[in-house]
PDB file of N, CA and C in Angstrom:
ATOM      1  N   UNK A   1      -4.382   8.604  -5.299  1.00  0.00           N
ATOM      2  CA  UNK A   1      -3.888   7.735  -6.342  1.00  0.00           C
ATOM      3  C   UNK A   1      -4.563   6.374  -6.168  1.00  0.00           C
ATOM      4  N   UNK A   2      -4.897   5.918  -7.543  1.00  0.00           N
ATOM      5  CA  UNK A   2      -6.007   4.553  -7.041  1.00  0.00           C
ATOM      6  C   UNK A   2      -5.092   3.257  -7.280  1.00  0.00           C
ATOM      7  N   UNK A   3      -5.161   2.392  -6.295  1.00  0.00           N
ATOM      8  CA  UNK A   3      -4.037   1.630  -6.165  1.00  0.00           C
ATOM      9  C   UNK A   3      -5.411  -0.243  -5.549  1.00  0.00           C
ATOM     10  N   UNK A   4      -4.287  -0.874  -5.249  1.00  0.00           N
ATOM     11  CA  UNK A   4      -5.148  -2.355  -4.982  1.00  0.00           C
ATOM     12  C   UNK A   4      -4.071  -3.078  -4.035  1.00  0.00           C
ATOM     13  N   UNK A   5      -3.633  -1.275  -3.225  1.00  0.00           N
ATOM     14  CA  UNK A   5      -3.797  -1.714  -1.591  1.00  0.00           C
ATOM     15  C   UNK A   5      -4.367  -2.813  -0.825  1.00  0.00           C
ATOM     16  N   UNK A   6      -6.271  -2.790  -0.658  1.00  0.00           N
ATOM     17  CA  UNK A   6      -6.901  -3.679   0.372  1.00  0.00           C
ATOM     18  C   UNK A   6      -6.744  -4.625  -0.686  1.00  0.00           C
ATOM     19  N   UNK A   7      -7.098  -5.308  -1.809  1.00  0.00           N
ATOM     20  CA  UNK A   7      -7.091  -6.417  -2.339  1.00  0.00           C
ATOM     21  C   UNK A   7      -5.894  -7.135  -2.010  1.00  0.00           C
ATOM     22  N   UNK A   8      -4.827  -6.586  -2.391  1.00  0.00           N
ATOM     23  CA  UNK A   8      -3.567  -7.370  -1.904  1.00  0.00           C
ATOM     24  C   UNK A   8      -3.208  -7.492  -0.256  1.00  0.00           C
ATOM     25  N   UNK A   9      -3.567  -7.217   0.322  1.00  0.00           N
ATOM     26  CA  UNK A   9      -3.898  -6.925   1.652  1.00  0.00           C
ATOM     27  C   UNK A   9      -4.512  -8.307   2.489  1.00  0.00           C
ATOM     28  N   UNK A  10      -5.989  -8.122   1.971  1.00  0.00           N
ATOM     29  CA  UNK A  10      -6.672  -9.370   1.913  1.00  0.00           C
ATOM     30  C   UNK A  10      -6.112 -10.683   1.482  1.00  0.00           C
ATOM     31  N   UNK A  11      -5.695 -10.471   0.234  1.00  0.00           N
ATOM     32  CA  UNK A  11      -5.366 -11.799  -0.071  1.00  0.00           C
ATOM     33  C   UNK A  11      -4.075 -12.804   1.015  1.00  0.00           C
ATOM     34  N   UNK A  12      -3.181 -11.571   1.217  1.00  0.00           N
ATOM     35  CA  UNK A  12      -2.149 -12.055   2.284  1.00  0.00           C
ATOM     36  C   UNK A  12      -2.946 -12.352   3.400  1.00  0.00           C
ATOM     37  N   UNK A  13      -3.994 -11.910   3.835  1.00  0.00           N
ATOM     38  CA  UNK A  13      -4.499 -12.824   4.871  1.00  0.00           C
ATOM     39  C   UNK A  13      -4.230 -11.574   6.541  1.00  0.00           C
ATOM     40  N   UNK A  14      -3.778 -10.448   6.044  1.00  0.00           N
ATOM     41  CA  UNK A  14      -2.776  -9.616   6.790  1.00  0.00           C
ATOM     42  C   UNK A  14      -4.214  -8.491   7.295  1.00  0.00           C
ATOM     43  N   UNK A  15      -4.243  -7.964   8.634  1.00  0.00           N
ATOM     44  CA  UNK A  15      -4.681  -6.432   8.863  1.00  0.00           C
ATOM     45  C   UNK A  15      -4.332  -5.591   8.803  1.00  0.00           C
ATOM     46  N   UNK A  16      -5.191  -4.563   8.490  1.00  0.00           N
ATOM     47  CA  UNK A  16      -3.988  -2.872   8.499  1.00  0.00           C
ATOM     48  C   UNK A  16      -3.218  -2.783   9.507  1.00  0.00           C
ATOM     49  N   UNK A  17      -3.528  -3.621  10.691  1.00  0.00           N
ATOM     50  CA  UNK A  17      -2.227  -3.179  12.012  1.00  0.00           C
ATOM     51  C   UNK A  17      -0.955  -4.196  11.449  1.00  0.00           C
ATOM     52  N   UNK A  18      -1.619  -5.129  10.866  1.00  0.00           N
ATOM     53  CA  UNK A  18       0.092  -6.443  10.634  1.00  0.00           C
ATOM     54  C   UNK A  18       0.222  -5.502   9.158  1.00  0.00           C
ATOM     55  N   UNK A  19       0.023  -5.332   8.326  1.00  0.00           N
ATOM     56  CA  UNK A  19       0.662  -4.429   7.155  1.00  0.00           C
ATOM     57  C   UNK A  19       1.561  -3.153   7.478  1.00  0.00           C
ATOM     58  N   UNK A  20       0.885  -2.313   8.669  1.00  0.00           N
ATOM     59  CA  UNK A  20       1.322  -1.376   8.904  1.00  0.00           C
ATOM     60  C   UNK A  20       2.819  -1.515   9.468  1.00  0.00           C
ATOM     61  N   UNK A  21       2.571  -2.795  10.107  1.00  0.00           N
ATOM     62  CA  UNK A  21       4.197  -3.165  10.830  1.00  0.00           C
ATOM     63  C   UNK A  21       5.232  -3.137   9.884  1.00  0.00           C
ATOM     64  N   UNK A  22       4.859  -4.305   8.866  1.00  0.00           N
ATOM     65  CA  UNK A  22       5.997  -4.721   8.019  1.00  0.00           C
ATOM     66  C   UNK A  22       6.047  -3.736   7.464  1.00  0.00           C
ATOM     67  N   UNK A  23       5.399  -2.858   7.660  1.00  0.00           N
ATOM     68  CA  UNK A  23       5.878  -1.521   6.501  1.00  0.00           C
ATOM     69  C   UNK A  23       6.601  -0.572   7.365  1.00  0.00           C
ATOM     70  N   UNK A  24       5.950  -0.161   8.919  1.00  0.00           N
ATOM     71  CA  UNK A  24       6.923   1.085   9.536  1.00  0.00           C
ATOM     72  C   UNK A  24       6.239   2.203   9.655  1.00  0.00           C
ATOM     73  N   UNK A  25       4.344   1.887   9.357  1.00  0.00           N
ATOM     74  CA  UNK A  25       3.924   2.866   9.422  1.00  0.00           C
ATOM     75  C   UNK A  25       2.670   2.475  10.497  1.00  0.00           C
ATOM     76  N   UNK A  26       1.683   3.438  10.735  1.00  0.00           N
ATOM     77  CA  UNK A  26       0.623   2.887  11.525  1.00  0.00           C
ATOM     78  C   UNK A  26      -1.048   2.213  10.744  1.00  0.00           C
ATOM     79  N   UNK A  27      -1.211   1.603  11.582  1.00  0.00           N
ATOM     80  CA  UNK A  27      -2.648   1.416  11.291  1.00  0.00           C
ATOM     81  C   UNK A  27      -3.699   2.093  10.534  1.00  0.00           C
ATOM     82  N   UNK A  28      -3.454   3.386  11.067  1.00  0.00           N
ATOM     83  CA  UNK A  28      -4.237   4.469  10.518  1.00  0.00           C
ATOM     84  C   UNK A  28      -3.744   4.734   8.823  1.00  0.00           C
ATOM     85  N   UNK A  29      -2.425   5.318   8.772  1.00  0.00           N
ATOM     86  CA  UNK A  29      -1.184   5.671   7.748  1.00  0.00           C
ATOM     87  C   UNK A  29      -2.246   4.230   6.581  1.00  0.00           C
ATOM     88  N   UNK A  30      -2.299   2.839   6.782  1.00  0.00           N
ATOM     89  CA  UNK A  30      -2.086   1.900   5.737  1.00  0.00           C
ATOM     90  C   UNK A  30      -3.358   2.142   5.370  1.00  0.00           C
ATOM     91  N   UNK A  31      -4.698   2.584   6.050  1.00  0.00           N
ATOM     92  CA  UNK A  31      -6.273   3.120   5.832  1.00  0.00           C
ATOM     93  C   UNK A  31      -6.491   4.090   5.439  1.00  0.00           C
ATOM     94  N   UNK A  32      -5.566   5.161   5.344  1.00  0.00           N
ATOM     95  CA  UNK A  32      -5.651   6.321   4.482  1.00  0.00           C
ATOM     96  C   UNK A  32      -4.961   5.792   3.275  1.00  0.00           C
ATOM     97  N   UNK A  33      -4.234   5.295   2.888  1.00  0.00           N
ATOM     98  CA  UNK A  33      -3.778   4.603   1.665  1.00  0.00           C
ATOM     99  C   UNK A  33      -4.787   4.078   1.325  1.00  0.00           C
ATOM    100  N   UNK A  34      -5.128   2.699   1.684  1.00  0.00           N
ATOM    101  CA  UNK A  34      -6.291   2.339   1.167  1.00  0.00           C
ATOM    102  C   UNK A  34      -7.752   2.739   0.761  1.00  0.00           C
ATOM    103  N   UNK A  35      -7.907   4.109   1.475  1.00  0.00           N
ATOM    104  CA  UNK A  35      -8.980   4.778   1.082  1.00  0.00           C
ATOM    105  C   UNK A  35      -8.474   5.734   0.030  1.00  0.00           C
ATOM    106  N   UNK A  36      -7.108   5.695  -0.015  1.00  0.00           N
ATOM    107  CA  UNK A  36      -7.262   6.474  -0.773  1.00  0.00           C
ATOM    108  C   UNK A  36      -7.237   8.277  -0.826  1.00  0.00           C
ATOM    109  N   UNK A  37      -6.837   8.721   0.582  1.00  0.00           N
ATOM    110  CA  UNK A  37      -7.016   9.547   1.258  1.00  0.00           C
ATOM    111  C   UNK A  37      -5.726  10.563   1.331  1.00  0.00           C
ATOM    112  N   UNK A  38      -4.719   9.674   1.024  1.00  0.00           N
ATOM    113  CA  UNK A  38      -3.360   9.735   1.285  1.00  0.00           C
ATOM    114  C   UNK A  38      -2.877   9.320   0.158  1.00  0.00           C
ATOM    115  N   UNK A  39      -1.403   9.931  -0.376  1.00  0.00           N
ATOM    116  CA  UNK A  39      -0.939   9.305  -1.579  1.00  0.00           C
ATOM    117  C   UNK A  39       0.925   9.061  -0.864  1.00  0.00           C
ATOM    118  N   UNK A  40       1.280   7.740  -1.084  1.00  0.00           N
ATOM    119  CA  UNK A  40       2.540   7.608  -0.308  1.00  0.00           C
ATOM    120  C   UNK A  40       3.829   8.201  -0.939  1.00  0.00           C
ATOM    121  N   UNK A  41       4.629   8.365   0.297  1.00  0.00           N
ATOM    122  CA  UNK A  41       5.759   8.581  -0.286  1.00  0.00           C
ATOM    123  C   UNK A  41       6.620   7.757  -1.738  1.00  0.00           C
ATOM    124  N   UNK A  42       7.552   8.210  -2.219  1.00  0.00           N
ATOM    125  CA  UNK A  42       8.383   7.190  -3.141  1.00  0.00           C
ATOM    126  C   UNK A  42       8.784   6.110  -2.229  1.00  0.00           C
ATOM    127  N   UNK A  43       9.588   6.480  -0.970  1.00  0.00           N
ATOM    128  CA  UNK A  43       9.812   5.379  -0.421  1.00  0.00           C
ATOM    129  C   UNK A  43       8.767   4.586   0.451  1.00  0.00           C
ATOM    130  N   UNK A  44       8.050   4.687   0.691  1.00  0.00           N
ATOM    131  CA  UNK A  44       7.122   3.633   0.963  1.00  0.00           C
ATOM    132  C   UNK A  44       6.213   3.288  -0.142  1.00  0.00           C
ATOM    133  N   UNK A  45       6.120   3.985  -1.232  1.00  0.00           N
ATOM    134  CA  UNK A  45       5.628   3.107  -2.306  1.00  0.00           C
ATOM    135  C   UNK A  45       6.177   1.925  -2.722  1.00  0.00           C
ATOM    136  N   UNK A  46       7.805   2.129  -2.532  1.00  0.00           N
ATOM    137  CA  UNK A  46       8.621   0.970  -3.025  1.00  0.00           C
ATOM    138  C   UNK A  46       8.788  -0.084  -1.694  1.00  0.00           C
ATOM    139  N   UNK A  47       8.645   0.639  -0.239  1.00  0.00           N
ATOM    140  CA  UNK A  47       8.545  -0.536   0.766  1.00  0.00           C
ATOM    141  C   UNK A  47       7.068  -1.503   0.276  1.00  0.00           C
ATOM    142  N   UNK A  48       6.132  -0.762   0.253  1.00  0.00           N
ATOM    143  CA  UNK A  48       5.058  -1.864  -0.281  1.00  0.00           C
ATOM    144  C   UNK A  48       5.015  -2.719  -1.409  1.00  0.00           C
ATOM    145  N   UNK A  49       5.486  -1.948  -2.330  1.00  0.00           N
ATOM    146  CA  UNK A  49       6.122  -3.068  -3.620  1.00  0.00           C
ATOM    147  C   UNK A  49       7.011  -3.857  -3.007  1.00  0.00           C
ATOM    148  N   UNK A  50       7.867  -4.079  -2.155  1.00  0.00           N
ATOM    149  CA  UNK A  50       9.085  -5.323  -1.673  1.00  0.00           C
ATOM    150  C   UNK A  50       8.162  -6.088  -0.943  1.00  0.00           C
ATOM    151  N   UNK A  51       6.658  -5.385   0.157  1.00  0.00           N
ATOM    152  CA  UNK A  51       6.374  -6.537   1.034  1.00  0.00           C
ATOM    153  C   UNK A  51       5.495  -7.445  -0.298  1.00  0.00           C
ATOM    154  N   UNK A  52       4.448  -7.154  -0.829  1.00  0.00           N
ATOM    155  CA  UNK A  52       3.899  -7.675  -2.006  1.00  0.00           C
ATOM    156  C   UNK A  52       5.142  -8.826  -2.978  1.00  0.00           C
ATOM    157  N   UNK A  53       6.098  -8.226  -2.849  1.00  0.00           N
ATOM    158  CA  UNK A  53       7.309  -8.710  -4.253  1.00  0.00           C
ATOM    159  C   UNK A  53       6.748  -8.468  -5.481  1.00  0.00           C
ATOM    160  N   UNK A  54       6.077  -7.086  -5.822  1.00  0.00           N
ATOM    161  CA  UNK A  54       5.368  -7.033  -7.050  1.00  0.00           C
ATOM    162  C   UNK A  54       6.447  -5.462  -7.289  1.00  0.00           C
ATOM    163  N   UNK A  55       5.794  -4.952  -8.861  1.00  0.00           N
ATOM    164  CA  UNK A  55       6.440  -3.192  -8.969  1.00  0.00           C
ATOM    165  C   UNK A  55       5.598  -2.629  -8.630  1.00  0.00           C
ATOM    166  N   UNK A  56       5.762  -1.372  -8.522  1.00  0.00           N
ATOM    167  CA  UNK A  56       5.066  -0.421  -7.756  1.00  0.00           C
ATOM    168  C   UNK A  56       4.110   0.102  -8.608  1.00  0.00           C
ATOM    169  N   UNK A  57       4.197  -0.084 -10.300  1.00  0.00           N
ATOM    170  CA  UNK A  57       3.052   0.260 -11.305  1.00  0.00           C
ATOM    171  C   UNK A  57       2.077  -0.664 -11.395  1.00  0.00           C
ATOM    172  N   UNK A  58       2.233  -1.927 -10.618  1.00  0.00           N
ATOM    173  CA  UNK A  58       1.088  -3.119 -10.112  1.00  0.00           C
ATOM    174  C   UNK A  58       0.725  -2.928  -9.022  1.00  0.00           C
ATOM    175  N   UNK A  59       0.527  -1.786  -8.183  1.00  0.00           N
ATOM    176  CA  UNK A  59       0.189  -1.890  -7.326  1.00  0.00           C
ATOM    177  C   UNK A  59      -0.921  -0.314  -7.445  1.00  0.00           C
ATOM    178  N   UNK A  60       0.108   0.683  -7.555  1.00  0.00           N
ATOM    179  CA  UNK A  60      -0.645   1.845  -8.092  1.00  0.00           C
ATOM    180  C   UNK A  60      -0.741   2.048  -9.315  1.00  0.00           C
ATOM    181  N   UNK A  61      -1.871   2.875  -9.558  1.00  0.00           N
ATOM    182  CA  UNK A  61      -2.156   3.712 -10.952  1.00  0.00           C
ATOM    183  C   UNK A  61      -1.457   4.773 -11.597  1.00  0.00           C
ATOM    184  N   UNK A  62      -0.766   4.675 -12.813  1.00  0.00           N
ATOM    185  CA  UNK A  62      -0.409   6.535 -12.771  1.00  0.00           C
ATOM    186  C   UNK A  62      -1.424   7.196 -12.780  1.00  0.00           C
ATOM    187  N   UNK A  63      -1.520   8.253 -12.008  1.00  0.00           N
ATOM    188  CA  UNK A  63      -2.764   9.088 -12.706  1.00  0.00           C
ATOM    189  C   UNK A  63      -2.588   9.869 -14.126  1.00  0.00           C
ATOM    190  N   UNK A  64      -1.113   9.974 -14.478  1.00  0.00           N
ATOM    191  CA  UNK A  64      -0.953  10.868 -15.673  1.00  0.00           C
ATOM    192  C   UNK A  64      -0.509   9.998 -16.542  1.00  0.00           C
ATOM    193  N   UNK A  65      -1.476   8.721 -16.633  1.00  0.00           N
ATOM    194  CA  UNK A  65      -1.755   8.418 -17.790  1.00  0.00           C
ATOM    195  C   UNK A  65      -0.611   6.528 -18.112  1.00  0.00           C
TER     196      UNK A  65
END
């Protein structure tokens, strides 16, 4: 699912190991997201929408449209 993961990422100033924290997941877990590799759960879609304070359709894409 194509999402703007690393952009928002970056902009906080944050690494995949400090993202991964505030989220509960690992290092690895927030780089397969960001690549893209991995598509997240509901609930950690919505933990990343709370660390951002954005919705979760600003963050990911639907793919169906």
């Amino acid at each position: 699912m194509r999402n703007s993961l690393r952009a928002l990422r970056s902009a906080a100033g944050w690494t995949q190991e400090e993202l991964g924290r505030r989220l509960g997941v690992s290092r690895q877990a927030v780089n397969a997201l960001e690549t893209e590799k991995h598509d997240p759960s509901l609930d950690l879609a919505y933990r990343i929408a709370a660390v951002f304070g954005l919705a979760v359709e600003q963050i990911f894409e639907n793919p169906h449209g």
